[in-house]
Protein backbone atom coordinates (compact mmCIF):
# COMPACT_ATOMS: atom_id res chain seq x y z
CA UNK A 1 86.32 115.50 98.24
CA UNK A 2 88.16 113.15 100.41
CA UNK A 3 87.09 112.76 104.04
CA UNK A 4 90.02 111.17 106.26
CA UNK A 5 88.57 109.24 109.07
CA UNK A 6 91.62 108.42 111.04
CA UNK A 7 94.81 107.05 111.00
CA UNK A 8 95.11 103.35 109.65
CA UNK A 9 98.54 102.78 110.21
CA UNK A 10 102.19 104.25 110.50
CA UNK A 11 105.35 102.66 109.35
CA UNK A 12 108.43 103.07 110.73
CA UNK A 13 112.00 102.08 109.22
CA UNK A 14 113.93 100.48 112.46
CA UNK A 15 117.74 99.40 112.65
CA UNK A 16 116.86 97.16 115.65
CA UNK A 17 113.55 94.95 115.26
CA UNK A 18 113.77 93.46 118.54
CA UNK A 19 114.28 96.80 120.38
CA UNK A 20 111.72 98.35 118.77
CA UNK A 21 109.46 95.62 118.91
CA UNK A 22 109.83 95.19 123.02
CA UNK A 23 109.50 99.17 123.01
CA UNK A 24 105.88 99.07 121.67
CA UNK A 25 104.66 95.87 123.00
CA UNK A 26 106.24 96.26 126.69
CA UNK A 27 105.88 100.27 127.17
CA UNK A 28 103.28 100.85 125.13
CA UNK A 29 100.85 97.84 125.27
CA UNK A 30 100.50 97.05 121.42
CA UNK A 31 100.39 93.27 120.96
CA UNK A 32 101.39 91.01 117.30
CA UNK A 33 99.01 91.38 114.65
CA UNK A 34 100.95 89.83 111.90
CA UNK A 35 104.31 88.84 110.53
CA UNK A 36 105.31 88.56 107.19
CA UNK A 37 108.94 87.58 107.42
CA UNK A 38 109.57 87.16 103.84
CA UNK A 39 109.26 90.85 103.07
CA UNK A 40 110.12 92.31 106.51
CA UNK A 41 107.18 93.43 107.74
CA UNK A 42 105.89 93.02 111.22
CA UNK A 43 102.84 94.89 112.17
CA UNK A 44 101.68 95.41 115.94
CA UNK A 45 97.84 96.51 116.83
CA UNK A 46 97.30 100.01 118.54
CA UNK A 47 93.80 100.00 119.28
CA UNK A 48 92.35 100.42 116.21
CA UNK A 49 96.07 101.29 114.57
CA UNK A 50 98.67 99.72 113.25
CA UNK A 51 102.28 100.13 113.79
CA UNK A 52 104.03 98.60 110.76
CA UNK A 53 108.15 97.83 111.74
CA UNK A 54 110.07 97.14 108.47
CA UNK A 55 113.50 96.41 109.15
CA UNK A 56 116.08 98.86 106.91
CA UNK A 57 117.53 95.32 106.04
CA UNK A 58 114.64 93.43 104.57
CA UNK A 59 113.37 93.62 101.35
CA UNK A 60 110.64 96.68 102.07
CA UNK A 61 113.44 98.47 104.61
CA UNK A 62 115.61 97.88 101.32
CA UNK A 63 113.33 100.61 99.27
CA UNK A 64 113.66 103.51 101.58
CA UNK A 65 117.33 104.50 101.35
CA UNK A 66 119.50 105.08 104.02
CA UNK A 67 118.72 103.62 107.21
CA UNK A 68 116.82 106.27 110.27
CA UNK A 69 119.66 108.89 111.24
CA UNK A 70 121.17 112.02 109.59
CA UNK A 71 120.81 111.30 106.06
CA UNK A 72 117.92 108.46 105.95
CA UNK A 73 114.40 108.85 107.40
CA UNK A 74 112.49 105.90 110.07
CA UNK A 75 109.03 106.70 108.86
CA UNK A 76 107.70 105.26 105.46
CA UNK A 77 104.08 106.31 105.54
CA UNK A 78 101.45 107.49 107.51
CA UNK A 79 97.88 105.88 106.09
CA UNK A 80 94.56 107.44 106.93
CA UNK A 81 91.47 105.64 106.34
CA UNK A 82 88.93 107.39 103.87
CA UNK A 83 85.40 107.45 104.40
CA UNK A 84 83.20 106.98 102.04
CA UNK A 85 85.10 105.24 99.67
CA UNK A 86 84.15 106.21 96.03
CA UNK A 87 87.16 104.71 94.23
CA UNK A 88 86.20 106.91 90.94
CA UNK A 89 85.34 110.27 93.57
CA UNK A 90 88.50 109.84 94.78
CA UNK A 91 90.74 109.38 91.62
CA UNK A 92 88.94 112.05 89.77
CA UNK A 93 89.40 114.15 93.11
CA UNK A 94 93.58 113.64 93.01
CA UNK A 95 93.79 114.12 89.18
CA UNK A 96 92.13 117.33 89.56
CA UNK A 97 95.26 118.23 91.69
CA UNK A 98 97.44 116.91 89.42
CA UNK A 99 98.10 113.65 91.11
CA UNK A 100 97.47 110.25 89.33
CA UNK A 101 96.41 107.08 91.50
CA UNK A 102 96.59 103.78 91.19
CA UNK A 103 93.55 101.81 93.55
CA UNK A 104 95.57 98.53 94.87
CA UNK A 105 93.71 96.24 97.91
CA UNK A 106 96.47 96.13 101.11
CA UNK A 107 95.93 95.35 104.76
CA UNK A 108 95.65 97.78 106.98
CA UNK A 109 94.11 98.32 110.22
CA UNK A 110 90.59 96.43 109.41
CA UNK A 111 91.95 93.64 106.72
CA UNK A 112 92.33 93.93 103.16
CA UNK A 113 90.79 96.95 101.08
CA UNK A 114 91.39 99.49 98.86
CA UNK A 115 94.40 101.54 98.98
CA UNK A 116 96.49 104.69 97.00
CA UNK A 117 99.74 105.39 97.08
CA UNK A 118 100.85 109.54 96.91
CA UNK A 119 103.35 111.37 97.96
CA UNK A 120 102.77 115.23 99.44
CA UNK A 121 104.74 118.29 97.73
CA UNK A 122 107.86 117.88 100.31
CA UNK A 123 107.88 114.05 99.57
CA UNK A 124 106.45 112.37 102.27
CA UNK A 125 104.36 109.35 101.24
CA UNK A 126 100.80 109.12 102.29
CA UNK A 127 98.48 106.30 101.62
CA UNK A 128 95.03 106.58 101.36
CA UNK A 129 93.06 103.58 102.74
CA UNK A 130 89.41 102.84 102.30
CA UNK A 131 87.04 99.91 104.37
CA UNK A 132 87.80 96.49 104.45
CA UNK A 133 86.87 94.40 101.40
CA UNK A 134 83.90 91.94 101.89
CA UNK A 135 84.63 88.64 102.46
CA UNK A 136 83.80 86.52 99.02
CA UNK A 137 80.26 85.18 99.72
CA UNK A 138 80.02 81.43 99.58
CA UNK A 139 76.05 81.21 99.08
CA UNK A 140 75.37 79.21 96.14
């Protein structure tokens, strides 16, 4: 059984960085969490959200088609956090429905953790994101 939490984080395909940027900070109130120019992804904090922005012309905008309008879609994902975690529970849980997983760590929300990629049966993708991952101890 999986047990969705909340939402982790949305991403959202965008034409217009800046615009869209402004829109959330200004109107809305979210602030810069990270940016990660390289692969087009800027991420703003929501409370205890994210709001991911990935430009259509970066290299992650790049993988999702046609830019937001008639014929291309603006939102990439929605993630919602999974608690408990059990990364065998979990895969044994999709591949009972037919769905294989593959458990990758990504940042979301709360830092770096566990993650699975899947889409739902109209296409839509969905990642599933469990707790951050510990920090490595450094007791010797």
């Amino acid at each position: 059984m999986i047990n969705i939490q909340a939402i982790d984080h949305v991403v959202f395909r965008v034409v217009d960085l800046d615009r869209m940027a402004d829109f959330y900070r200004d109107v809305l109130g979210a602030r810069w969490e990270r940016k990660q120019e390289a692969i087009g992804l800027y991420q703003l904090r929501v409370g205890n959200a994210l709001i991911d922005l990935v430009p259509v012309s970066g290299k992650l905008g790049a993988l999702g088609g046609a830019a937001p309008g008639k014929d291309g879609r603006n939102v990439d994902h929605v993630c919602f956090r999974v608690l408990p975690w059990k990364d065998e529970d979990i895969l044994s849980h999709l591949a009972g429905h037919g769905i294989e997983g593959e458990i990758v760590s990504r940042y979301g929300a709360e830092g770096d953790g566990p993650s699975i990629y899947l889409t739902d049966p109209e296409g839509n993708n969905i990642e599933l994101k469990g707790p951050p991952s510990a920090p490595p101890s450094t007791a010797a």
